[in-house]
Protein backbone atom coordinates (compact mmCIF):
# COMPACT_ATOMS: atom_id res chain seq x y z
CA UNK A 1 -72.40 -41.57 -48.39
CA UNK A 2 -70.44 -38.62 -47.03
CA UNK A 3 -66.63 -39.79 -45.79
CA UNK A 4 -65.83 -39.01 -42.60
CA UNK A 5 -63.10 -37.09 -41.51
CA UNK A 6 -60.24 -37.27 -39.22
CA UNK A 7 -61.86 -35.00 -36.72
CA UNK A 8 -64.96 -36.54 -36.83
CA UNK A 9 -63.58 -40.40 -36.47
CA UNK A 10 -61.76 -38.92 -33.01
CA UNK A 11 -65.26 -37.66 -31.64
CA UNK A 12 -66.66 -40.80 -32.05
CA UNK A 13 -63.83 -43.17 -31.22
CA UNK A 14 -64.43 -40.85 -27.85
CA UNK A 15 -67.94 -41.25 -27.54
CA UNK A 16 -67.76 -45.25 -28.25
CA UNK A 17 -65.16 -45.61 -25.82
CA UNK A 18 -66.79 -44.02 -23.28
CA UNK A 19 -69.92 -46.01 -23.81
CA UNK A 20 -67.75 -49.04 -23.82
CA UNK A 21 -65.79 -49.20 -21.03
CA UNK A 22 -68.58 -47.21 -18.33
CA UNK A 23 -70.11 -50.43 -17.88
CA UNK A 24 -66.99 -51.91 -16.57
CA UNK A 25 -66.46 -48.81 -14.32
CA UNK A 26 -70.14 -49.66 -12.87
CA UNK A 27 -69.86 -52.84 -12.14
CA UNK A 28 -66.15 -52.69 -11.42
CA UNK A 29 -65.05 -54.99 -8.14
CA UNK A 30 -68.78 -56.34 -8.21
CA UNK A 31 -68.20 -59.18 -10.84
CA UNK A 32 -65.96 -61.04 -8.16
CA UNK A 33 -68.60 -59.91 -5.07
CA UNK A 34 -71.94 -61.16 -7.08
CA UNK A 35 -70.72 -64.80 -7.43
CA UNK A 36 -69.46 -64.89 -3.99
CA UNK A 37 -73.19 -63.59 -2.72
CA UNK A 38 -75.21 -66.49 -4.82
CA UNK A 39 -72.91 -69.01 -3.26
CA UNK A 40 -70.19 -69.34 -5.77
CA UNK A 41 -66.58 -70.53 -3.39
CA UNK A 42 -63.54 -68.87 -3.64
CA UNK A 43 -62.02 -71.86 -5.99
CA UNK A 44 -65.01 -71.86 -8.18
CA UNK A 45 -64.81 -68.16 -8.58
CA UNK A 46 -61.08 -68.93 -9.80
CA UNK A 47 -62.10 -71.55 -11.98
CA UNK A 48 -64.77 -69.02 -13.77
CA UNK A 49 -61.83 -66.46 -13.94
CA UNK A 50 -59.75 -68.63 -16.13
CA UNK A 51 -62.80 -70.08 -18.45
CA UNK A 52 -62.80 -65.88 -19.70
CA UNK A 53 -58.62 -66.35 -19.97
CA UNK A 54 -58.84 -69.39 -21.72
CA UNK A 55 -61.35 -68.26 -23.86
CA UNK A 56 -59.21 -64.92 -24.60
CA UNK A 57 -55.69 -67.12 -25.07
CA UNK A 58 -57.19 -69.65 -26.92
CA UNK A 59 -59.43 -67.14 -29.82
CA UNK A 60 -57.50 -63.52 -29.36
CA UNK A 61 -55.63 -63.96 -32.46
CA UNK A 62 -58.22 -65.55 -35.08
CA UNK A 63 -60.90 -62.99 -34.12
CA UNK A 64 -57.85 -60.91 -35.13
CA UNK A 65 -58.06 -62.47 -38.15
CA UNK A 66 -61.78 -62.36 -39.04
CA UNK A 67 -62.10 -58.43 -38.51
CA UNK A 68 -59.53 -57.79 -40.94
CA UNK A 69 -61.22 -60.54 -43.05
CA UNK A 70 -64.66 -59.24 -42.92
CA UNK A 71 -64.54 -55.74 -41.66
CA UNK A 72 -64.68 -53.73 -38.31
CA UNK A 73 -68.15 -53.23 -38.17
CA UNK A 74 -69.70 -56.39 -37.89
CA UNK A 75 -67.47 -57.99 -35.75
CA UNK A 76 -68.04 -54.74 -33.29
CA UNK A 77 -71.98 -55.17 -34.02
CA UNK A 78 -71.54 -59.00 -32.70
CA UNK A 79 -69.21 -58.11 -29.55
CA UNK A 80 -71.52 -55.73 -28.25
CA UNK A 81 -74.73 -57.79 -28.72
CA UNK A 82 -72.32 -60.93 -26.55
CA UNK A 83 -71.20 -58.00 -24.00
CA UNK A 84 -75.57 -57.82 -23.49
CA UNK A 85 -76.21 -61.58 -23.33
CA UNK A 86 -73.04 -62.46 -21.33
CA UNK A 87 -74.30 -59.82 -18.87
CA UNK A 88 -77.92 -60.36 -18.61
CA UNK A 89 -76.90 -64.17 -17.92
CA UNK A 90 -74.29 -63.20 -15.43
CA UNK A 91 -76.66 -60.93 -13.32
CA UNK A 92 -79.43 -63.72 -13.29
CA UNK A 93 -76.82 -66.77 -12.89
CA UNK A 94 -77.48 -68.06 -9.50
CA UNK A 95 -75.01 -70.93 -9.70
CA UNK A 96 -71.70 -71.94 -10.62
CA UNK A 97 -72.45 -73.54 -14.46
CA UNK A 98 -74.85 -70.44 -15.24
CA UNK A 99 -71.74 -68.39 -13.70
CA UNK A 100 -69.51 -70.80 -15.74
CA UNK A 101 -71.37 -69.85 -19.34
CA UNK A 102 -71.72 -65.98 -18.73
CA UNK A 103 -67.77 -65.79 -18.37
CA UNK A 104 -67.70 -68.05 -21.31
CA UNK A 105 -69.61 -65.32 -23.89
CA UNK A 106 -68.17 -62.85 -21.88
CA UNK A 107 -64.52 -63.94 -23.16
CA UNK A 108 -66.10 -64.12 -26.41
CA UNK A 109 -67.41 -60.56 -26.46
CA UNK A 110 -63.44 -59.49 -25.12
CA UNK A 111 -61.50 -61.34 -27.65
CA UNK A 112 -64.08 -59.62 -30.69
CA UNK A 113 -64.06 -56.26 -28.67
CA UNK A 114 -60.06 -56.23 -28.60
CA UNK A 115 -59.05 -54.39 -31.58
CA UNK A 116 -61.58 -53.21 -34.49
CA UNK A 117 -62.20 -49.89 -33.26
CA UNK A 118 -58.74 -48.41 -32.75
CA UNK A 119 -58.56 -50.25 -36.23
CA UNK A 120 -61.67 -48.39 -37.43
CA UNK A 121 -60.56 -45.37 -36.58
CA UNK A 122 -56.68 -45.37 -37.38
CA UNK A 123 -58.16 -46.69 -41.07
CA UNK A 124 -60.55 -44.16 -41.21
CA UNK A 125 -58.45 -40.85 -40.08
CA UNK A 126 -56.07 -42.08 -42.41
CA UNK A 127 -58.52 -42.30 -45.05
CA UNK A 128 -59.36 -38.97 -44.96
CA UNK A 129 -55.79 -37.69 -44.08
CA UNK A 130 -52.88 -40.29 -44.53
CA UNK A 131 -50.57 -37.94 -42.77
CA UNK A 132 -53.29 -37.90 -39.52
CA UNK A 133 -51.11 -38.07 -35.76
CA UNK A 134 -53.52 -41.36 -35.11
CA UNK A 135 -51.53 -40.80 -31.25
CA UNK A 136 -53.72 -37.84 -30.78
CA UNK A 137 -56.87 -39.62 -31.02
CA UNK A 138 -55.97 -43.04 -29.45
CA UNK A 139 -54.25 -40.35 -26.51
CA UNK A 140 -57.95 -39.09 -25.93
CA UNK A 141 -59.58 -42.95 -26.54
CA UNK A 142 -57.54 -43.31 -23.34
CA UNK A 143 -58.48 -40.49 -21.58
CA UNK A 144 -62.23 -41.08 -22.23
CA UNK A 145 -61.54 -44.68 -21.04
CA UNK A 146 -59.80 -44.19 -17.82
CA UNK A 147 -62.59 -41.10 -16.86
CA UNK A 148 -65.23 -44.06 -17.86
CA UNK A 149 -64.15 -45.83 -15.25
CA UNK A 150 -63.67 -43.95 -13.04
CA UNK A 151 -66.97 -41.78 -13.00
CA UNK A 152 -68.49 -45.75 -13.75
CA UNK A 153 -66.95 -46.77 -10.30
CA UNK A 154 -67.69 -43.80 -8.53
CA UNK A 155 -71.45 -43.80 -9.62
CA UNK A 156 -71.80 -47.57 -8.90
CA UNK A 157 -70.25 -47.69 -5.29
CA UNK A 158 -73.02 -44.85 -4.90
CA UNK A 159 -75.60 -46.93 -6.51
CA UNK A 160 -74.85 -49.93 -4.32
CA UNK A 161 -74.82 -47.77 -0.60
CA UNK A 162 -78.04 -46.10 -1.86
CA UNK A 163 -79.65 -48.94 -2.35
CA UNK A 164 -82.93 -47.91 -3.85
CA UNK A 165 -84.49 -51.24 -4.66
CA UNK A 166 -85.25 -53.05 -1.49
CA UNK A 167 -86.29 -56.07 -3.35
CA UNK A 168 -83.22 -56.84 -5.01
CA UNK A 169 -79.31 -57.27 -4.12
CA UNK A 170 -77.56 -53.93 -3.44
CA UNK A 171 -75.32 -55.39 -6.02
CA UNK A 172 -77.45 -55.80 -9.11
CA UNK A 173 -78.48 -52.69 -9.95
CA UNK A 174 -74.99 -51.42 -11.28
CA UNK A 175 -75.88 -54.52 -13.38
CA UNK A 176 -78.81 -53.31 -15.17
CA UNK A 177 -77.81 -50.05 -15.72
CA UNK A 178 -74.39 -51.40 -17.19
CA UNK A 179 -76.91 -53.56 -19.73
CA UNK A 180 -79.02 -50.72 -20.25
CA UNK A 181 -75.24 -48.36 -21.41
CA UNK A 182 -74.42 -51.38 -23.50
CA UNK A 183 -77.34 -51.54 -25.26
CA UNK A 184 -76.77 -47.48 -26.00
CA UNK A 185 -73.20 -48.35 -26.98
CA UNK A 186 -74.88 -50.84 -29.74
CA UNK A 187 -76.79 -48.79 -31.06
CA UNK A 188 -74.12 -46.22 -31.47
CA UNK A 189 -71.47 -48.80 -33.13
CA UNK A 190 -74.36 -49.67 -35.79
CA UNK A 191 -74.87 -45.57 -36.61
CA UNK A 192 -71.20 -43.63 -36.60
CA UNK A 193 -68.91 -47.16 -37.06
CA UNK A 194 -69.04 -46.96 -41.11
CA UNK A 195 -66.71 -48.50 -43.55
CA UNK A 196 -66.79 -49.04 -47.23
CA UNK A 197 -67.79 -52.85 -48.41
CA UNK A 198 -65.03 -55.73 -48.40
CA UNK A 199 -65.38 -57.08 -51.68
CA UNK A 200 -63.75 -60.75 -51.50
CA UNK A 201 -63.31 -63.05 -54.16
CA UNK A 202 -63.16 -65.91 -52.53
CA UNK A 203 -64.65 -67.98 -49.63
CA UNK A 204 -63.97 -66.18 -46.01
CA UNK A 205 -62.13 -69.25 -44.62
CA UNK A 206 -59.51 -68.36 -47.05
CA UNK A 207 -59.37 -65.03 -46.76
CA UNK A 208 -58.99 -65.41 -42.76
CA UNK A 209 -56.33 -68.02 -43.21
CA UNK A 210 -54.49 -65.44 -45.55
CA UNK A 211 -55.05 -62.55 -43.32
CA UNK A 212 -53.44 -64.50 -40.51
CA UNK A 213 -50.82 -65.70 -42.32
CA UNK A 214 -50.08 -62.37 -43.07
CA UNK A 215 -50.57 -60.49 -39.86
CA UNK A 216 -47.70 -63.24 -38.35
CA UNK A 217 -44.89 -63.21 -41.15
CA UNK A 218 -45.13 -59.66 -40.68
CA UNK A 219 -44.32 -60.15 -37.08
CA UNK A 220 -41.78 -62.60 -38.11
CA UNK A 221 -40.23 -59.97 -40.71
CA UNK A 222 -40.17 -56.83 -38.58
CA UNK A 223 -37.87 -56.72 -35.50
CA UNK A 224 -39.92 -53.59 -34.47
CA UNK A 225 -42.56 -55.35 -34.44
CA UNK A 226 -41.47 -58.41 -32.33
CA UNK A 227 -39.83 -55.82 -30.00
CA UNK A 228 -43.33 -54.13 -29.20
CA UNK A 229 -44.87 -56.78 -28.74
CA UNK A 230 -42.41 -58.69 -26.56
CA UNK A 231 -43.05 -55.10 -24.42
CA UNK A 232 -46.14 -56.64 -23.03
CA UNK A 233 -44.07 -59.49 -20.96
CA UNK A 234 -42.31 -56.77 -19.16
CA UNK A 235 -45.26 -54.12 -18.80
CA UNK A 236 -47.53 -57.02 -17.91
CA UNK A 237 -45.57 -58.30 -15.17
CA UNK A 238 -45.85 -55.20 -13.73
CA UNK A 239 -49.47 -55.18 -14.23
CA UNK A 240 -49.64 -58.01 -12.04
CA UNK A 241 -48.18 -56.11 -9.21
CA UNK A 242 -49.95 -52.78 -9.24
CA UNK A 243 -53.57 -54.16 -10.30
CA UNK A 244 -53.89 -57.43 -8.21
CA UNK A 245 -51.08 -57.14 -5.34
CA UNK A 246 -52.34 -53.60 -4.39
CA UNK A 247 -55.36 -54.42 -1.89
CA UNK A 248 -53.26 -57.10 -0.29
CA UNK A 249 -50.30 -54.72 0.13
CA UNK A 250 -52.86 -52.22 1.65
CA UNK A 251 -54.26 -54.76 3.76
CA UNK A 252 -50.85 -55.36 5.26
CA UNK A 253 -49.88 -52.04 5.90
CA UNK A 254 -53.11 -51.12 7.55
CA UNK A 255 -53.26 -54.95 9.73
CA UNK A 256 -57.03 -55.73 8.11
CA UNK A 257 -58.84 -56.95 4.48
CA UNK A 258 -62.07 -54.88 6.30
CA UNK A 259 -59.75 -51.23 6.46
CA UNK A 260 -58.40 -52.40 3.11
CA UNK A 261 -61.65 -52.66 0.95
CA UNK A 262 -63.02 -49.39 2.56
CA UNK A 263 -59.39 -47.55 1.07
CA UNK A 264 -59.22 -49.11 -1.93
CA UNK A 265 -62.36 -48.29 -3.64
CA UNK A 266 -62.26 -44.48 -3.82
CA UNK A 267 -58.23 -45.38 -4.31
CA UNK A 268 -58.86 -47.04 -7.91
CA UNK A 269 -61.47 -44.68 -8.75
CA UNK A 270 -58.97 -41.89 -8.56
CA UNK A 271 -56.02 -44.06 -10.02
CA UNK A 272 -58.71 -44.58 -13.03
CA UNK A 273 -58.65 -40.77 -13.00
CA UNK A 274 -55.03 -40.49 -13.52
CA UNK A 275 -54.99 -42.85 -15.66
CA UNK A 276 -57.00 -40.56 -17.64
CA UNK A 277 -54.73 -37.66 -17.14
CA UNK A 278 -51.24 -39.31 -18.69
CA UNK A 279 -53.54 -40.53 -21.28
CA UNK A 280 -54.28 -36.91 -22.60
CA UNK A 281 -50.52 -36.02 -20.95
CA UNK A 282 -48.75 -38.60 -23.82
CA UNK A 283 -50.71 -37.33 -26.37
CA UNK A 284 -48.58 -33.84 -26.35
CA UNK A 285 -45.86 -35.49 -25.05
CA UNK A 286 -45.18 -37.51 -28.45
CA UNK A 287 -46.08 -34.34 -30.18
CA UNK A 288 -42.72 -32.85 -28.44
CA UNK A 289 -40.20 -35.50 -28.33
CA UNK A 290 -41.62 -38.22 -30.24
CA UNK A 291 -43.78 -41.19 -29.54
CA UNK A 292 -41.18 -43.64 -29.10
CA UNK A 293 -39.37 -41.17 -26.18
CA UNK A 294 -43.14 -41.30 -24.96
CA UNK A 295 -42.98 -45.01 -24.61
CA UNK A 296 -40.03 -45.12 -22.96
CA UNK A 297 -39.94 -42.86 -20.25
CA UNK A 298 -43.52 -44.32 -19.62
CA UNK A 299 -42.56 -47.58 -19.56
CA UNK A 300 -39.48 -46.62 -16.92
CA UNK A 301 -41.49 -44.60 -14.51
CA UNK A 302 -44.14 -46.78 -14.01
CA UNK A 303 -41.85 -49.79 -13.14
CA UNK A 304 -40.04 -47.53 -10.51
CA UNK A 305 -43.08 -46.59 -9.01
CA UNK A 306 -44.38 -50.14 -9.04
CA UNK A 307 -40.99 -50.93 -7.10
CA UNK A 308 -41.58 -47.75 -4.84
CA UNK A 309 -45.17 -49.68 -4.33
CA UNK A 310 -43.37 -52.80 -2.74
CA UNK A 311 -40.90 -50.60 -0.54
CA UNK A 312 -43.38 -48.44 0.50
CA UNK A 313 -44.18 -48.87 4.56
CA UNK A 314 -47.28 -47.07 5.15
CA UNK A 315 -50.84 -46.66 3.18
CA UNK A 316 -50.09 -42.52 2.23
CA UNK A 317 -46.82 -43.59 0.39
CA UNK A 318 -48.26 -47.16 -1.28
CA UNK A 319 -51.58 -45.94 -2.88
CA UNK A 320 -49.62 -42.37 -3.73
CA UNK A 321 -46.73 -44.53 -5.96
CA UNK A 322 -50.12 -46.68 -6.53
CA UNK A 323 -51.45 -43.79 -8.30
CA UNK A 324 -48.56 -42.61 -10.20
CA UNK A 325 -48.04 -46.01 -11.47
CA UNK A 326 -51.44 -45.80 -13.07
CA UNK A 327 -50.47 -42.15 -14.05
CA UNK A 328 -48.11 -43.61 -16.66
CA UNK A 329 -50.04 -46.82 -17.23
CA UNK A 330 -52.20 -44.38 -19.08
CA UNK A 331 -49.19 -42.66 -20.95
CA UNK A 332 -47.60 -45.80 -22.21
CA UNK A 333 -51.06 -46.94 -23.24
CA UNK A 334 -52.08 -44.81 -26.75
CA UNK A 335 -48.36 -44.65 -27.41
CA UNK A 336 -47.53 -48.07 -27.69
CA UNK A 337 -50.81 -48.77 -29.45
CA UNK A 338 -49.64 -46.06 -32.23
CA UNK A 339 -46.17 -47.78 -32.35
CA UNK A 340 -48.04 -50.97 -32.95
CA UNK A 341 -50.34 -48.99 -35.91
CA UNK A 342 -47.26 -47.76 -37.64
CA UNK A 343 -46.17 -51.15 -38.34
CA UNK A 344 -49.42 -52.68 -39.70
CA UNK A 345 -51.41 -51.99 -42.63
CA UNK A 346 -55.18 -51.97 -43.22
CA UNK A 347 -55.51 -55.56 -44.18
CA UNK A 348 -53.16 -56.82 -41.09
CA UNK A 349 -54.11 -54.17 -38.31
CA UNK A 350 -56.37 -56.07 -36.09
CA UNK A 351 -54.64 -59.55 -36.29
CA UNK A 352 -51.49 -57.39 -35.04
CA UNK A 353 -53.54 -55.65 -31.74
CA UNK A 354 -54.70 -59.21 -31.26
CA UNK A 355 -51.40 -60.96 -31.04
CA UNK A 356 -49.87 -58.34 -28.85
CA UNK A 357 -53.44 -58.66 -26.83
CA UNK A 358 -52.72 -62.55 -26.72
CA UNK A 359 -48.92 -61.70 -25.23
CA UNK A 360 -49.81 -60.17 -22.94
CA UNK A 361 -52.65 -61.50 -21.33
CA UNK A 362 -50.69 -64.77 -21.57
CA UNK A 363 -47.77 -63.09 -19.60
CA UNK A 364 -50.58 -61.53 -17.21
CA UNK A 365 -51.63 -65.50 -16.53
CA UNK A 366 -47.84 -66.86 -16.18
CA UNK A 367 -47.17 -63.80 -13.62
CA UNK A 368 -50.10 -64.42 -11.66
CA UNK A 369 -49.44 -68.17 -11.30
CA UNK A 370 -45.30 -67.26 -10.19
CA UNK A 371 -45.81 -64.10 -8.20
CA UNK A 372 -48.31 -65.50 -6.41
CA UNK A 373 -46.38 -68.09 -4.73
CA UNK A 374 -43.89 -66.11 -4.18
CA UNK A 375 -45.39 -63.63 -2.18
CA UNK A 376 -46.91 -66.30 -0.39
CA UNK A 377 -43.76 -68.11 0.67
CA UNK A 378 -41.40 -64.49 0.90
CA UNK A 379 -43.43 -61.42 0.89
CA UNK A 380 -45.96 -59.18 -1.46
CA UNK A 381 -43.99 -56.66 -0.89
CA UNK A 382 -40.19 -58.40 -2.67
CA UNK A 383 -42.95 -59.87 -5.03
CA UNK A 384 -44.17 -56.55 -6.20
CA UNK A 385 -40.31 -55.04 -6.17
CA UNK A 386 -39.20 -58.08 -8.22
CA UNK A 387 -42.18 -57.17 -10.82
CA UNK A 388 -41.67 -53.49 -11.06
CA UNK A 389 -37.53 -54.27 -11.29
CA UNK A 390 -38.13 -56.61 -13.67
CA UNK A 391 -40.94 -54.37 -16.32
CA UNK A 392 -38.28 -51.74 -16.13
CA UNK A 393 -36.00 -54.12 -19.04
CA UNK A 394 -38.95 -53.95 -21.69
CA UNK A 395 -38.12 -50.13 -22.12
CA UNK A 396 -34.91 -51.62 -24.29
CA UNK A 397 -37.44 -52.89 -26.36
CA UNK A 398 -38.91 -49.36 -27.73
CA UNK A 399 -34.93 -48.93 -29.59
CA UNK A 400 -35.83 -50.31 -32.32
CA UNK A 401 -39.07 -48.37 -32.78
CA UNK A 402 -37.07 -45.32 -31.83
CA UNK A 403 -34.50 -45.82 -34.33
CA UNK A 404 -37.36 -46.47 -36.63
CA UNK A 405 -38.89 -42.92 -35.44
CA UNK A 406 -35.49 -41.12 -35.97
CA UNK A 407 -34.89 -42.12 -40.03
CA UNK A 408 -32.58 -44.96 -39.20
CA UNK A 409 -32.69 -48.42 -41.15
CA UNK A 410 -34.94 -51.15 -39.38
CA UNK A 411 -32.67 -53.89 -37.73
């Protein structure tokens, strides 16, 4: 079998992503709208929300464990047949428990998609070329991901005012043509995803109890490590704030949810779009001043913009810092991910994607549950201030990775 090189691992890493993540921009704002059609209430629609964040919490980091047990390619192979299943059940659910079980696999197929194939491809480049910048290919995995969307959620809003089949739901055909792109995307993982055999000498069980094992004392060893990965609680925060207080900022400044919806649609696609563009922006950023600079300036502006989100008193201004915000969402994005790669090895790579994957969706579920409230009983806007203020602190936490970067000694 011919190896594959560097250059070759990029163009498909690009081509998997974009087959990956498309679905989500087709289908993306209908997964909440679908339920609500068939009869699903507002609280049961939270309730199905958190079965997928449970799910995710509660498996991110043995799944972690298993791809670096058993390999990338099967545990890819078995998230994208789930992603098929969990969204063939979803679009023919038609009450809350069918609802209930799609979001279920649907967490499954997340916490196995969340990792093995940046790992693939970091282990593979560096295969071929140990001294491979991984940043430049994980700079255009981002770019392909945030133009997936975006095109995905430009074509499905489309798809859904069009309207071509009478007989069904405006809202399910995004549906099947997101199963019919995951079922491409399948196919494609089982044909370029290759990796040489695992040869193990003793049962699995062990080996993933080892590889876990040592996926966390390495996070217990490195303070570079726990410093990236405590990033998330910061950057997530602000997550919070520019993905979920947006539309309800909008509808505030415009006095209506109606004016709201009809702004923010072609408002995300476009953010998606930017997000694309600092993607491809921090790959030649790092190349200039380093990947750790990258991170940090990244991880400043996009707090201040969230905080320019919150002060911001009219629509232009909020869904302008709205879109900046995302801007450098997709710059911090491959860099951080690359600082992450530099401190893992081939046997502990995935476990350490999944524990920084378990931060911070954890911190994404603690925000949620205290900015809420907040803006309830003071305002969104202080709420999404208080979020931007606060991700602005996890930049401190890139020092250690930029001493790292510079020659110094790890402290």
């Amino acid at each position: 079998m011919t190896p594959i090189t560097a250059p070759q691992a990029e163009r498909r890493l690009v081509l998997l992503v974009v087959t990956r993540w498309l679905p989500v921009g087709l289908t993306f704002g209908l997964t909440v709208l679908l339920p609500l059609e068939r009869g699903v209430s507002l609280a049961e629609l939270g309730v199905l929300l958190a079965v997928q964040g449970f799910v995710v919490l509660g498996l991110e980091v043995p799944t972690g464990g298993l791809t670096d047990t058993i390999g990338r390619r099967p545990v890819l192979l078995a998230a994208g047949a789930l992603a098929v299943v969990s969204a063939v059940l979803f679009v023919t659910a038609e009450g809350f428990w069918m609802f209930a079980v799609a979001m279920l696999l649907q967490g499954l197929f997340r916490v196995l998609d969340s990792g093995p194939l940046e790992a693939w491809f970091v282990d593979t480049a560096h295969a071929d070329d140990p001294a491979h910048p991984v940043e430049r290919g994980l700079a255009r995995g981002g770019t392909a991901l945030g133009l997936a969307i975006a095109g995905g959620a430009l074509v499905g809003g489309l798809i859904v005012a069009w309207h071509p089949v009478e007989a069904w739901s405006p809202l399910v055909l995004p549906f099947v043509i997101a199963v019919a792109v995951m079922l491409v995307n399948l196919v494609l993982v089982a044909v370029l995803v290759r990796e040489p055999p695992r040869v193990r000498t003793e049962p699995a069980a062990l080996g993933l109890r080892e590889t876990l094992g040592a996926g966390i004392g390495l996070l217990r060893r490195s303070r570079v490590l726990r410093s990236l990965v405590l990033v998330e609680v910061f950057w997530s925060v602000a997550m919070v704030a520019f993905e979920t207080f947006t539309p309800v900022r909008l509808a505030e400044v415009l006095g209506g949810e109606a004016d709201a919806a009809a702004l923010y649609g072609p408002a995300s696609a476009a953010a998606w779009g930017l997000f694309a563009l600092g993607s491809a922006a921090a790959g030649t950023a790092s190349r200039r001043i380093g990947v750790a600079r990258t991170a940090i300036l990244a991880r400043l502006l996009n707090g201040a913009f969230v905080v320019v989100m919150g002060l911001a008193a009219g629509a232009v201004g909020l869904l302008a810092a709205y879109g900046v915000a995302y801007l450098f969402h997709g710059s911090a994005n491959p860099v951080h991910s690359a600082l992450l790669h530099r401190q893992a090895t081939s046997s502990t790579r995935a476990v350490v994607l999944s524990i920084n994957s378990m931060v911070a969706g954890g911190t994404w579920s603690v925000g949620m549950l205290l900015l809420g409230p907040l803006a309830e009983v003071t305002s969104s806007s202080l709420a999404v201030v208080l979020a931007g203020a606060f991700s602005l602190l996890g930049a401190v936490l890139y020092l250690p990775a930029l001493r790292e970067e510079r020659g110094g000694a790890e402290v």
